[in-house]
PDB file of N, CA and C in Angstrom:
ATOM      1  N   UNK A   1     -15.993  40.435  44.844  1.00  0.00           N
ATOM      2  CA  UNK A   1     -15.651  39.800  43.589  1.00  0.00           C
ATOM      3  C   UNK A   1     -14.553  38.766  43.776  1.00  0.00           C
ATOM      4  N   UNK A   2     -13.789  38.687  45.143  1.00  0.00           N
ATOM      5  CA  UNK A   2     -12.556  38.117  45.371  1.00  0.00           C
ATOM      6  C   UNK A   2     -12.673  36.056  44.745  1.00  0.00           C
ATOM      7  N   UNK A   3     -14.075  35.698  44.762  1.00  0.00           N
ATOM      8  CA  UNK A   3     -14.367  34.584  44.502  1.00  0.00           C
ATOM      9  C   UNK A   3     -15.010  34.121  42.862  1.00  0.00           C
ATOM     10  N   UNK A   4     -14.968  35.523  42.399  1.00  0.00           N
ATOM     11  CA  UNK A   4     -15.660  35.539  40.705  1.00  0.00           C
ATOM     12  C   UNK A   4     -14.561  35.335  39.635  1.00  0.00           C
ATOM     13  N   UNK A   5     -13.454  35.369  39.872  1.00  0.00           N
ATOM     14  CA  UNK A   5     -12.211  35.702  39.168  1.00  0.00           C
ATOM     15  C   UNK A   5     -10.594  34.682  39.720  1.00  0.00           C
ATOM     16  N   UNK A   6     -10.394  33.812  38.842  1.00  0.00           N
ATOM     17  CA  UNK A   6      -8.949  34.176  39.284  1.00  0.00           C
ATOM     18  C   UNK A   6      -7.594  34.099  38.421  1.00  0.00           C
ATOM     19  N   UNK A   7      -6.722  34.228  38.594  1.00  0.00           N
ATOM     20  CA  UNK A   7      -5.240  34.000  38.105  1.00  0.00           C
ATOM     21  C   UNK A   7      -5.228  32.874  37.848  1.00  0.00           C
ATOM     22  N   UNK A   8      -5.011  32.363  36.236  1.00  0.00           N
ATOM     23  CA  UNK A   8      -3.707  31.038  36.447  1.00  0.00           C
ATOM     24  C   UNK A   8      -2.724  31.505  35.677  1.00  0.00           C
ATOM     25  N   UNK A   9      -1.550  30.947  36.431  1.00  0.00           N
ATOM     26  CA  UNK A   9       0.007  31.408  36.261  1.00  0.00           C
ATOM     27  C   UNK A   9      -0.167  29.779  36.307  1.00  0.00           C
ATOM     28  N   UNK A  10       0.478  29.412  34.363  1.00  0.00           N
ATOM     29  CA  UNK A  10       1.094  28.253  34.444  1.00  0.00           C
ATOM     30  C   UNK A  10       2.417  28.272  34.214  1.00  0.00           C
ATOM     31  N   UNK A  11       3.228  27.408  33.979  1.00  0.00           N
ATOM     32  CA  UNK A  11       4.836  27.046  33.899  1.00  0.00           C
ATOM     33  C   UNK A  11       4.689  25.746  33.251  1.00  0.00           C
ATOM     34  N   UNK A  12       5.138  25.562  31.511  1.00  0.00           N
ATOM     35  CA  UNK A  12       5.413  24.657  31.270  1.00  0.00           C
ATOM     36  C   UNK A  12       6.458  24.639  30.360  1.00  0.00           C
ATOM     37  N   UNK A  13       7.005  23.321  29.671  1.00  0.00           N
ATOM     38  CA  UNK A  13       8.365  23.156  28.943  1.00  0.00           C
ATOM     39  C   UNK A  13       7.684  24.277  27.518  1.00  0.00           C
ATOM     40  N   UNK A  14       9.087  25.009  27.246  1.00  0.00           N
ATOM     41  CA  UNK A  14       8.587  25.530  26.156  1.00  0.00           C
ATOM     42  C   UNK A  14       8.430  24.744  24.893  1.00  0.00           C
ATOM     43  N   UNK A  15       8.529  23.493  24.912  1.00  0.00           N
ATOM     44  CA  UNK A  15       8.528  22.999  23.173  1.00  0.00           C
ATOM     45  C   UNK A  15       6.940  22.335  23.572  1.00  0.00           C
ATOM     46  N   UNK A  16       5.983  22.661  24.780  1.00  0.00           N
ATOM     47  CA  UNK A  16       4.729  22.820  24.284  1.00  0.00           C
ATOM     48  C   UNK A  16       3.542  23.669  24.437  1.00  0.00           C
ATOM     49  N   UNK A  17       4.502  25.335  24.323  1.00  0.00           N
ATOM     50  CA  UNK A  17       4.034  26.145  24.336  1.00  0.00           C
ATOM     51  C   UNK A  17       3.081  26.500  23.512  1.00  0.00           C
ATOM     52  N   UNK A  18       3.161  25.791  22.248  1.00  0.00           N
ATOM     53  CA  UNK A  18       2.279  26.334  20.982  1.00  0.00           C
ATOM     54  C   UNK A  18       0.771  25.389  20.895  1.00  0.00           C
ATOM     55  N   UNK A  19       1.012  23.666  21.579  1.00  0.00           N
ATOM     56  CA  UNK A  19      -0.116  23.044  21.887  1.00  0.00           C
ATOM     57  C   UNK A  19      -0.796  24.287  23.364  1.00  0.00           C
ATOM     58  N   UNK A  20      -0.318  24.553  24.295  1.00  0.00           N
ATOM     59  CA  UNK A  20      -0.863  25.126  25.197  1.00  0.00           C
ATOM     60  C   UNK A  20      -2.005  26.216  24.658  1.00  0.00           C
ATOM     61  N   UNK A  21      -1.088  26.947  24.071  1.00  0.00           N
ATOM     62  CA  UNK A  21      -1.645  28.131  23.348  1.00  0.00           C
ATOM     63  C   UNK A  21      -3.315  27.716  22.295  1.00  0.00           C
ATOM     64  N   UNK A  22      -3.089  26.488  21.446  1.00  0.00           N
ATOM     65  CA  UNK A  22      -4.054  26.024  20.994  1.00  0.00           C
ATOM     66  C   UNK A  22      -5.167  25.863  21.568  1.00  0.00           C
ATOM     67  N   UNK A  23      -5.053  24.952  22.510  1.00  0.00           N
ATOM     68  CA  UNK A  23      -5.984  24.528  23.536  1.00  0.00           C
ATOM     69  C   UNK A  23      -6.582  25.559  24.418  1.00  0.00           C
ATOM     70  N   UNK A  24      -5.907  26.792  24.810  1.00  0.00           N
ATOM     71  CA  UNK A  24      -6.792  27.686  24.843  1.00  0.00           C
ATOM     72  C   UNK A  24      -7.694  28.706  24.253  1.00  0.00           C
ATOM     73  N   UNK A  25      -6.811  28.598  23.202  1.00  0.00           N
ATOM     74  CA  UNK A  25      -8.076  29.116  21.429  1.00  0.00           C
ATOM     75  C   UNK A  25      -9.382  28.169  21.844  1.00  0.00           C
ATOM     76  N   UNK A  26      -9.301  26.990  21.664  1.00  0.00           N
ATOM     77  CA  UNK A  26     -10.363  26.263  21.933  1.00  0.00           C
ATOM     78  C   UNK A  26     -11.039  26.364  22.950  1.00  0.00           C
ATOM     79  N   UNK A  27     -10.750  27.041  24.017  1.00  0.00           N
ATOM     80  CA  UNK A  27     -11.898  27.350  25.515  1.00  0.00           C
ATOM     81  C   UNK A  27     -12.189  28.293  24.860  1.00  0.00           C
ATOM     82  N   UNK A  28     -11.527  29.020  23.827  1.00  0.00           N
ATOM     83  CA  UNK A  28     -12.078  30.506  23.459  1.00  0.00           C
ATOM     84  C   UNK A  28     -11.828  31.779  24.279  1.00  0.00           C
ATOM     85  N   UNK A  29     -10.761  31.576  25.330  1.00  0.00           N
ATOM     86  CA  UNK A  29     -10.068  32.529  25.671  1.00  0.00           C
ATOM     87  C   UNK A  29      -9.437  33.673  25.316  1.00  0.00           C
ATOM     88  N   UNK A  30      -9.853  34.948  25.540  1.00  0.00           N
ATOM     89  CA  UNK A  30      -9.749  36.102  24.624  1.00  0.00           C
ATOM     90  C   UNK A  30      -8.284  36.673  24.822  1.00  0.00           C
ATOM     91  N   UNK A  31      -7.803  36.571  25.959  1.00  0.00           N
ATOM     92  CA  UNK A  31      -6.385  37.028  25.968  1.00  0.00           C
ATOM     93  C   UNK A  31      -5.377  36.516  27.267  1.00  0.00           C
ATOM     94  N   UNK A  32      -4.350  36.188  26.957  1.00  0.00           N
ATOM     95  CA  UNK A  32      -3.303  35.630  27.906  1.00  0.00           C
ATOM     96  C   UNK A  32      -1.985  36.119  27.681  1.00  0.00           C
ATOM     97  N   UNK A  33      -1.248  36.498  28.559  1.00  0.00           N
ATOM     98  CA  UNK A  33       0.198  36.258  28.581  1.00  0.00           C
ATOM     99  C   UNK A  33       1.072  35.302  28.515  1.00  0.00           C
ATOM    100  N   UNK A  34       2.344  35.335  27.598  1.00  0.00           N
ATOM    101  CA  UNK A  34       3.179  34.363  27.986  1.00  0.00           C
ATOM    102  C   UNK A  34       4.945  35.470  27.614  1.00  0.00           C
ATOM    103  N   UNK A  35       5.411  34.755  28.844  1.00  0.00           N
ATOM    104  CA  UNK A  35       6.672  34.897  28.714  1.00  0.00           C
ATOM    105  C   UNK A  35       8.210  33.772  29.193  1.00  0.00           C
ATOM    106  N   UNK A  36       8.927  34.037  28.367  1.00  0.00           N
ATOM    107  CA  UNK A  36       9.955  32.972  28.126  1.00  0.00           C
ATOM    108  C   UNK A  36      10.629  33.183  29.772  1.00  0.00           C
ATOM    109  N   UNK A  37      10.539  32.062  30.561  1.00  0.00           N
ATOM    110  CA  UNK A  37      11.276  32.348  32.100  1.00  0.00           C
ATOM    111  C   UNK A  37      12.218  31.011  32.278  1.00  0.00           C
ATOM    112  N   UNK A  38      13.122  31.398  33.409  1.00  0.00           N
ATOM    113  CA  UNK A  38      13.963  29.616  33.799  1.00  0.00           C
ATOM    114  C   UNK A  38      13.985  29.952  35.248  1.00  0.00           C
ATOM    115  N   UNK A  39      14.102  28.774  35.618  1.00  0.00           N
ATOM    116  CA  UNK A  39      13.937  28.829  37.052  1.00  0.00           C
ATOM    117  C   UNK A  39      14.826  27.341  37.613  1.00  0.00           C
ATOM    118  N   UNK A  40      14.504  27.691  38.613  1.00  0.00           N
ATOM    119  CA  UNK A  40      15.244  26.397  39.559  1.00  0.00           C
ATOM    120  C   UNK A  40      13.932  25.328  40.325  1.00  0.00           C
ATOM    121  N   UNK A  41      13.179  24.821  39.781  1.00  0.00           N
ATOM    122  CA  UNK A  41      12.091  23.998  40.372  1.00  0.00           C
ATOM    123  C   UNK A  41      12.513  22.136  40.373  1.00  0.00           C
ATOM    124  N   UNK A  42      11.598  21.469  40.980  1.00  0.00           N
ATOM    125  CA  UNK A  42      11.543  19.923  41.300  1.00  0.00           C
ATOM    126  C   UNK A  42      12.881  19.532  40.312  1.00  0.00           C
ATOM    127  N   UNK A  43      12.399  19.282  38.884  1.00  0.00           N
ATOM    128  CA  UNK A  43      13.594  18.601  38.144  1.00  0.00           C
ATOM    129  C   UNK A  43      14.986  19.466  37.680  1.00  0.00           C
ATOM    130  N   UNK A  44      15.360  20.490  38.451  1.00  0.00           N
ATOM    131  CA  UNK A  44      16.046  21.575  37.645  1.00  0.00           C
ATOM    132  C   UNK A  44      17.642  20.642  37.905  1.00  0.00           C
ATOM    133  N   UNK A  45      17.545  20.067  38.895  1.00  0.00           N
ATOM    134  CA  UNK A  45      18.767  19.445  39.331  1.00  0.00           C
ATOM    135  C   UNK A  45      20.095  20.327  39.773  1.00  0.00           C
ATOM    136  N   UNK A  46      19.404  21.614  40.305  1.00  0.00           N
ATOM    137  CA  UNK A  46      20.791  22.144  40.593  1.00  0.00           C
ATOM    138  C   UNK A  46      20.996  23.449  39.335  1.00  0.00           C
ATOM    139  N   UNK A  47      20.785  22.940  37.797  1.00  0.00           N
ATOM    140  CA  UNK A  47      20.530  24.701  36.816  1.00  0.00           C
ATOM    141  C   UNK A  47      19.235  24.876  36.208  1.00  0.00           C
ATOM    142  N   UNK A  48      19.636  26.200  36.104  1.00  0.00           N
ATOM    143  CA  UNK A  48      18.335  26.913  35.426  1.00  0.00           C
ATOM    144  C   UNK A  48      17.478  25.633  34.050  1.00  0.00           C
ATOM    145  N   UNK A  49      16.155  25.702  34.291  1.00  0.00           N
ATOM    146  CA  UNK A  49      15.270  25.026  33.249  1.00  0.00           C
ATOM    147  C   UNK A  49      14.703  26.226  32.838  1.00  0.00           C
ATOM    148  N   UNK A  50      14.596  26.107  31.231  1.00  0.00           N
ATOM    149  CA  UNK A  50      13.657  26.988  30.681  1.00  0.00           C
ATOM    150  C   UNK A  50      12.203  26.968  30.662  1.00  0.00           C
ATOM    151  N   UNK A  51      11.360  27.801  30.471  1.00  0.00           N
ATOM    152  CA  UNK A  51      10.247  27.367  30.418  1.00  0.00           C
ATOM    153  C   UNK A  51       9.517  28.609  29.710  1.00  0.00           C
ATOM    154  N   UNK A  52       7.832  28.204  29.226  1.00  0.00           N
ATOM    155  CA  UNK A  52       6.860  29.237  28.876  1.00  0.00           C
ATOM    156  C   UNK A  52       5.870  29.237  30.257  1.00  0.00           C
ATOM    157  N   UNK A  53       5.793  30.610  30.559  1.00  0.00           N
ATOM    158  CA  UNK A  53       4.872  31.106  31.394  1.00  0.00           C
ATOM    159  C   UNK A  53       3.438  31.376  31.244  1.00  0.00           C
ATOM    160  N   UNK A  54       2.491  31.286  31.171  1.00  0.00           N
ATOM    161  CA  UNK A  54       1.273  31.306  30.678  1.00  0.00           C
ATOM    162  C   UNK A  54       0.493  32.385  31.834  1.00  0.00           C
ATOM    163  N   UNK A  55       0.071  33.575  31.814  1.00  0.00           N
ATOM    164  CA  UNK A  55      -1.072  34.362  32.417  1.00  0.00           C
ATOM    165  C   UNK A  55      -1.977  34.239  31.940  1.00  0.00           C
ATOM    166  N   UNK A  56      -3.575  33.996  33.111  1.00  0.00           N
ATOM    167  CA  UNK A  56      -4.850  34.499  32.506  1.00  0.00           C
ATOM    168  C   UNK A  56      -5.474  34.485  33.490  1.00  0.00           C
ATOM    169  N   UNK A  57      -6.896  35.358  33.186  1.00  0.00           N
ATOM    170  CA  UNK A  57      -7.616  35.504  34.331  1.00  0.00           C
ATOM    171  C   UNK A  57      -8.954  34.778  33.329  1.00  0.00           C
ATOM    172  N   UNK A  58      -9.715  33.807  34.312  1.00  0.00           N
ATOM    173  CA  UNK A  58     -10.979  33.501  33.796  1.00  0.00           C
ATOM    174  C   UNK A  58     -11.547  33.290  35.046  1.00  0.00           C
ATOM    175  N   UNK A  59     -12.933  33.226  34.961  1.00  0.00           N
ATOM    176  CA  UNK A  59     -13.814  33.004  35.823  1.00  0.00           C
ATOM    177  C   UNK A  59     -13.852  31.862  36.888  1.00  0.00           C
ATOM    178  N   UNK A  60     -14.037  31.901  38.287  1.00  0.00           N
ATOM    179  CA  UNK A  60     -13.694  30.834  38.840  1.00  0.00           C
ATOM    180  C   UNK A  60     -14.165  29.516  39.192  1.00  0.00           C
ATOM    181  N   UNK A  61     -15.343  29.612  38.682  1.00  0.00           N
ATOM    182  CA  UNK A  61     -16.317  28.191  38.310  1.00  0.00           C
ATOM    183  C   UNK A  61     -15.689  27.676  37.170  1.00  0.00           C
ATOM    184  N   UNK A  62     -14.612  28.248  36.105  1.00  0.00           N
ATOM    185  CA  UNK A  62     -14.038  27.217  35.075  1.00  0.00           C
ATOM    186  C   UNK A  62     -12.887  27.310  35.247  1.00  0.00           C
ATOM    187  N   UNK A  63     -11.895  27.184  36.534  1.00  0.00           N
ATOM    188  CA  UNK A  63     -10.837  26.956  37.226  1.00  0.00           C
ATOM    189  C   UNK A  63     -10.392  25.184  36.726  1.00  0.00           C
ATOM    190  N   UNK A  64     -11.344  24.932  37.072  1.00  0.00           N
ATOM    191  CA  UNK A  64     -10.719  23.535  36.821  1.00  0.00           C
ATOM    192  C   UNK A  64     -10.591  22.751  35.242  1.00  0.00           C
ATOM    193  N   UNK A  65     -11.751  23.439  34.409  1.00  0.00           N
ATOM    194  CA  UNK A  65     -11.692  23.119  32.922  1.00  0.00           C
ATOM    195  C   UNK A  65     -10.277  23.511  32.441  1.00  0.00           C
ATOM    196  N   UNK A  66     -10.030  25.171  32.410  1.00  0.00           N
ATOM    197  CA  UNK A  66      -9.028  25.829  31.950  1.00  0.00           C
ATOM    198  C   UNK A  66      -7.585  24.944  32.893  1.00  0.00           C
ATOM    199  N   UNK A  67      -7.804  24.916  33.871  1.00  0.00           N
ATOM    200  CA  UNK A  67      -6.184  24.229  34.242  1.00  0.00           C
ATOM    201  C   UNK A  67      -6.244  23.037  34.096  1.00  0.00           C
ATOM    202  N   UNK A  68      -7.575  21.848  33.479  1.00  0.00           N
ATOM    203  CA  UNK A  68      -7.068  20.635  32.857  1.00  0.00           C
ATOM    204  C   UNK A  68      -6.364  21.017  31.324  1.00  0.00           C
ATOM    205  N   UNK A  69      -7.277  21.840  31.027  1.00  0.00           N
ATOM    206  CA  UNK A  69      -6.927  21.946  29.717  1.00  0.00           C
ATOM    207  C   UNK A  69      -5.687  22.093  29.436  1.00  0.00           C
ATOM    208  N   UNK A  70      -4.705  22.919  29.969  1.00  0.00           N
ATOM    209  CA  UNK A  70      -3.624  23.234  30.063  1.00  0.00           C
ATOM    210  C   UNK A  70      -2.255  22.203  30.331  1.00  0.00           C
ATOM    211  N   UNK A  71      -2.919  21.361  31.800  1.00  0.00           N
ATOM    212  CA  UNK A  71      -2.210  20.443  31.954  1.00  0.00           C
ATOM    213  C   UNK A  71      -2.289  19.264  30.838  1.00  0.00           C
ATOM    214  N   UNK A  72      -3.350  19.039  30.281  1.00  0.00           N
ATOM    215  CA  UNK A  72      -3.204  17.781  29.382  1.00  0.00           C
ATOM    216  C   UNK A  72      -2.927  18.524  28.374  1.00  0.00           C
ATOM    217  N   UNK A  73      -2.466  19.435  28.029  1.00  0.00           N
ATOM    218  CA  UNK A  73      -1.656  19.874  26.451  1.00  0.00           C
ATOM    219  C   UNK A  73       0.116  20.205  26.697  1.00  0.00           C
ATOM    220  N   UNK A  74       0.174  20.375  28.439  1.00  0.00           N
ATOM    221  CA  UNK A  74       2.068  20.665  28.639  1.00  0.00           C
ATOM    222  C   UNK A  74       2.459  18.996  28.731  1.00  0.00           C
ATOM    223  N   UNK A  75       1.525  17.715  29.481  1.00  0.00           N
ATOM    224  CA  UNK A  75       1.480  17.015  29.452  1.00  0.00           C
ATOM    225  C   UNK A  75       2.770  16.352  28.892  1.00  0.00           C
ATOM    226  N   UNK A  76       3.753  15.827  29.214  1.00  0.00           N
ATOM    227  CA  UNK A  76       4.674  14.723  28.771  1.00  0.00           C
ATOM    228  C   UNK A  76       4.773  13.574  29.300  1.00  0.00           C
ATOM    229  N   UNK A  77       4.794  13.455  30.167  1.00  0.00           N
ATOM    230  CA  UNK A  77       4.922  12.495  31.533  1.00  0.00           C
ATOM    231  C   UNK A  77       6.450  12.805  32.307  1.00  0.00           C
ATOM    232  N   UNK A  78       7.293  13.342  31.935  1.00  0.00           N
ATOM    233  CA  UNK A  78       8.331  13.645  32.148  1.00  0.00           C
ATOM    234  C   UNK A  78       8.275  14.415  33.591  1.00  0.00           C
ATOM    235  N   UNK A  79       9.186  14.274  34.599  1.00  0.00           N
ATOM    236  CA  UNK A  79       9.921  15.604  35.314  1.00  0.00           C
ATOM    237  C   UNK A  79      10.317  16.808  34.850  1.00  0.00           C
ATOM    238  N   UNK A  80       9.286  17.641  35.281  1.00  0.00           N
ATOM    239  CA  UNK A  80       9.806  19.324  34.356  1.00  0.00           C
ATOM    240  C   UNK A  80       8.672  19.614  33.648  1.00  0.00           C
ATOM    241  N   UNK A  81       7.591  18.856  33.600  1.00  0.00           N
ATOM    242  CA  UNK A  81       6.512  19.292  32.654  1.00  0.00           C
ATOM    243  C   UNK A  81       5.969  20.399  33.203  1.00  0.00           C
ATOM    244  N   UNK A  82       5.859  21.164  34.316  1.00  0.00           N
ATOM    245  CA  UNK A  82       5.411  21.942  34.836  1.00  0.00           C
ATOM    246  C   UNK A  82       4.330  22.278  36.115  1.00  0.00           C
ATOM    247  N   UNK A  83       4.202  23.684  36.540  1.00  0.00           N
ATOM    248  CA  UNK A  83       2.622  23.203  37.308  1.00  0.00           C
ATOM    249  C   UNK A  83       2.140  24.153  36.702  1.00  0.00           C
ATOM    250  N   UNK A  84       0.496  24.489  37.016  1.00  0.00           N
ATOM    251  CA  UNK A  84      -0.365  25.597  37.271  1.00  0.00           C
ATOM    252  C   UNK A  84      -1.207  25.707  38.584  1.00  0.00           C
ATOM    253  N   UNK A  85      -1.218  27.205  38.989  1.00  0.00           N
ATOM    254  CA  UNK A  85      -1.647  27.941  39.870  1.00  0.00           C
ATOM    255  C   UNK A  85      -2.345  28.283  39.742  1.00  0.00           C
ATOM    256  N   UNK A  86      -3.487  28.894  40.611  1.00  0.00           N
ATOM    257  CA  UNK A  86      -4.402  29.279  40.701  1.00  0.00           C
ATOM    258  C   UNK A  86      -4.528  30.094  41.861  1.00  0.00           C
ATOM    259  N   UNK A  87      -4.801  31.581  41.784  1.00  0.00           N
ATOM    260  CA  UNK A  87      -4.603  32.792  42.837  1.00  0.00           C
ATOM    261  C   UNK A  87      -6.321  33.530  42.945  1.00  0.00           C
ATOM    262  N   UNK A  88      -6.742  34.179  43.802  1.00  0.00           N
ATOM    263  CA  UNK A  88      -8.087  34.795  43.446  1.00  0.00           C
ATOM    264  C   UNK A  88      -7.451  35.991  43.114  1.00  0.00           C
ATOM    265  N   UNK A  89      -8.420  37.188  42.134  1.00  0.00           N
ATOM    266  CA  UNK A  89      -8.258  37.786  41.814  1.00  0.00           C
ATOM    267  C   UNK A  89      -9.219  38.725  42.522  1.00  0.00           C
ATOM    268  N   UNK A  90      -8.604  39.835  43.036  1.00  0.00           N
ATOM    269  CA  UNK A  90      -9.338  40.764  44.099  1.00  0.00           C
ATOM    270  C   UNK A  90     -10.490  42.092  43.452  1.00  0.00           C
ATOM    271  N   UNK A  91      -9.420  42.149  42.173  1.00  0.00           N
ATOM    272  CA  UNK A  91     -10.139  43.088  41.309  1.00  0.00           C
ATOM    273  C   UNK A  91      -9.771  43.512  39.926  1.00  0.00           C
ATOM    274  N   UNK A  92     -10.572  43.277  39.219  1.00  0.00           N
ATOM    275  CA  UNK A  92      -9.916  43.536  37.647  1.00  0.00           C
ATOM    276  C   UNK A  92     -10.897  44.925  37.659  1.00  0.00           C
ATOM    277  N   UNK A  93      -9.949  45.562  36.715  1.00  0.00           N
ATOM    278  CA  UNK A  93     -10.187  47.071  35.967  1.00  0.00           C
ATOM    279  C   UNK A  93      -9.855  47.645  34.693  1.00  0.00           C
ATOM    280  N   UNK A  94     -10.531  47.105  33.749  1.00  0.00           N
ATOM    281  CA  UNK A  94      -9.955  47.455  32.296  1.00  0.00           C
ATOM    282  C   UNK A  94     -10.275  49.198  32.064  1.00  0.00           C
ATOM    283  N   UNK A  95      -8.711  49.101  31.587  1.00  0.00           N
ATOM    284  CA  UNK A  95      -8.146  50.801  31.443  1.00  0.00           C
ATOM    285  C   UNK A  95      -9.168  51.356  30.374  1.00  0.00           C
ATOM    286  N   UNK A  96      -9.364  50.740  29.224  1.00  0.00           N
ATOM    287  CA  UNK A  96      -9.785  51.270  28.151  1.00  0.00           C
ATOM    288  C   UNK A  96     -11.117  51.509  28.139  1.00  0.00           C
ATOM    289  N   UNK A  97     -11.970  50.852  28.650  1.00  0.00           N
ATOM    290  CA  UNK A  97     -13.380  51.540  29.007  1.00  0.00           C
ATOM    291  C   UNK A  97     -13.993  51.978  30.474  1.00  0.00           C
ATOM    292  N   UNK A  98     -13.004  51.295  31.452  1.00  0.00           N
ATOM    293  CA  UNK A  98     -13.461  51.305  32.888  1.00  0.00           C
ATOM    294  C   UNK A  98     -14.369  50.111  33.625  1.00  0.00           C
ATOM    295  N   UNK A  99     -14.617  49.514  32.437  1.00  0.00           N
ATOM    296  CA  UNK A  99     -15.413  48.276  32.725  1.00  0.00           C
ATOM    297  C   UNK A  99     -14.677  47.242  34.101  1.00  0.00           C
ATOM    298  N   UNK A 100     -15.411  46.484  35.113  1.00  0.00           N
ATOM    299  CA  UNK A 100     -14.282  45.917  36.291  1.00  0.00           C
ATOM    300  C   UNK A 100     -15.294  44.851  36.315  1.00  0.00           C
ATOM    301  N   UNK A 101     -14.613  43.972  37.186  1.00  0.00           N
ATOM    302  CA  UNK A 101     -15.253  42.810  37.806  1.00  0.00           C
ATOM    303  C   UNK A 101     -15.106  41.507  36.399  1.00  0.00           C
ATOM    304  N   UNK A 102     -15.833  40.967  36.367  1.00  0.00           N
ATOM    305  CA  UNK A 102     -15.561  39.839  35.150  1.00  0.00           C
ATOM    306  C   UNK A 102     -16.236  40.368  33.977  1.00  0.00           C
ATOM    307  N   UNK A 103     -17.300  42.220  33.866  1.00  0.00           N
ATOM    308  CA  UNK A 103     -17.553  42.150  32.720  1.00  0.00           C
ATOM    309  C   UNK A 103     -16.102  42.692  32.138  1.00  0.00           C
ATOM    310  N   UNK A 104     -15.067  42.932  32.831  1.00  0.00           N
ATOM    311  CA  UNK A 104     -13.740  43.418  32.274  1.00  0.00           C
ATOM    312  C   UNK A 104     -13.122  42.667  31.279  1.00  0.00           C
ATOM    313  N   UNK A 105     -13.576  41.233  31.328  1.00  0.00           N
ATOM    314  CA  UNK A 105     -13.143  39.904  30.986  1.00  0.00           C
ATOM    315  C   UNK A 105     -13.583  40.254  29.373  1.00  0.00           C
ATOM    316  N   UNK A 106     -14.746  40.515  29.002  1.00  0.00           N
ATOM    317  CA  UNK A 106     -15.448  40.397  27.774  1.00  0.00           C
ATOM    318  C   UNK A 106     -14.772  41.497  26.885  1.00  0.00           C
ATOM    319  N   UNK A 107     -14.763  40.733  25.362  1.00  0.00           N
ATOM    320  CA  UNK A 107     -14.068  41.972  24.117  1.00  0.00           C
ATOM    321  C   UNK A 107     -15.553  42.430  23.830  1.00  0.00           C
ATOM    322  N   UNK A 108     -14.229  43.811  23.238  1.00  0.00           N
ATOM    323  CA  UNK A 108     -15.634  44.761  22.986  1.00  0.00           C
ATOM    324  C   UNK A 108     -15.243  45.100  21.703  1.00  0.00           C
TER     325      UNK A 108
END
């Protein structure tokens, strides 16, 4: 399954956390994480930058839809707008029915 699935862990400015969030309503993405992080990256200049963190796992043939999508909604043109990642995912296992692999992905 290591090639059916993967992680994106994005990082962008939080004042366009709520376009981000939109734009993935619109892929129709059923569930993601986000949490408030700062870090020391490219434009930090030395202090902490804040940022919104974005988790999700989707399928890996729409790797590249979901992380345009993302990038053209953190989009500023600025230093600090962020990146996204992309990791394979070795194995998903949803607790609540046992369901794994990408049908884990689907609401029930």
């Amino acid at each position: 399954m290591s090639s059916d699935l993967v992680l994106l862990v994005a990082y962008v400015r939080t004042a366009r956390r709520a376009s981000v969030a939109q734009s993935l309503q619109r892929l129709s993405v059923t569930g993601w994480s986000e949490s408030e992080v700062s870090g020391h990256g490219h434009a930090a200049a030395g202090h902490a930058v804040e940022h919104t963190r974005f988790e999700l796992v989707v399928p890996a043939q729409r790797r590249g839809e979901y992380t345009e999508a993302i990038a053209r909604a953190a989009h500023t043109g600025k230093d600090g707008d962020g990146v996204v990642l992309a990791l394979p995912v070795l194995s998903l296992d949803r607790v609540s029915d046992f369901s794994s692999g990408p049908s884990g992905l689907e609401t029930h």
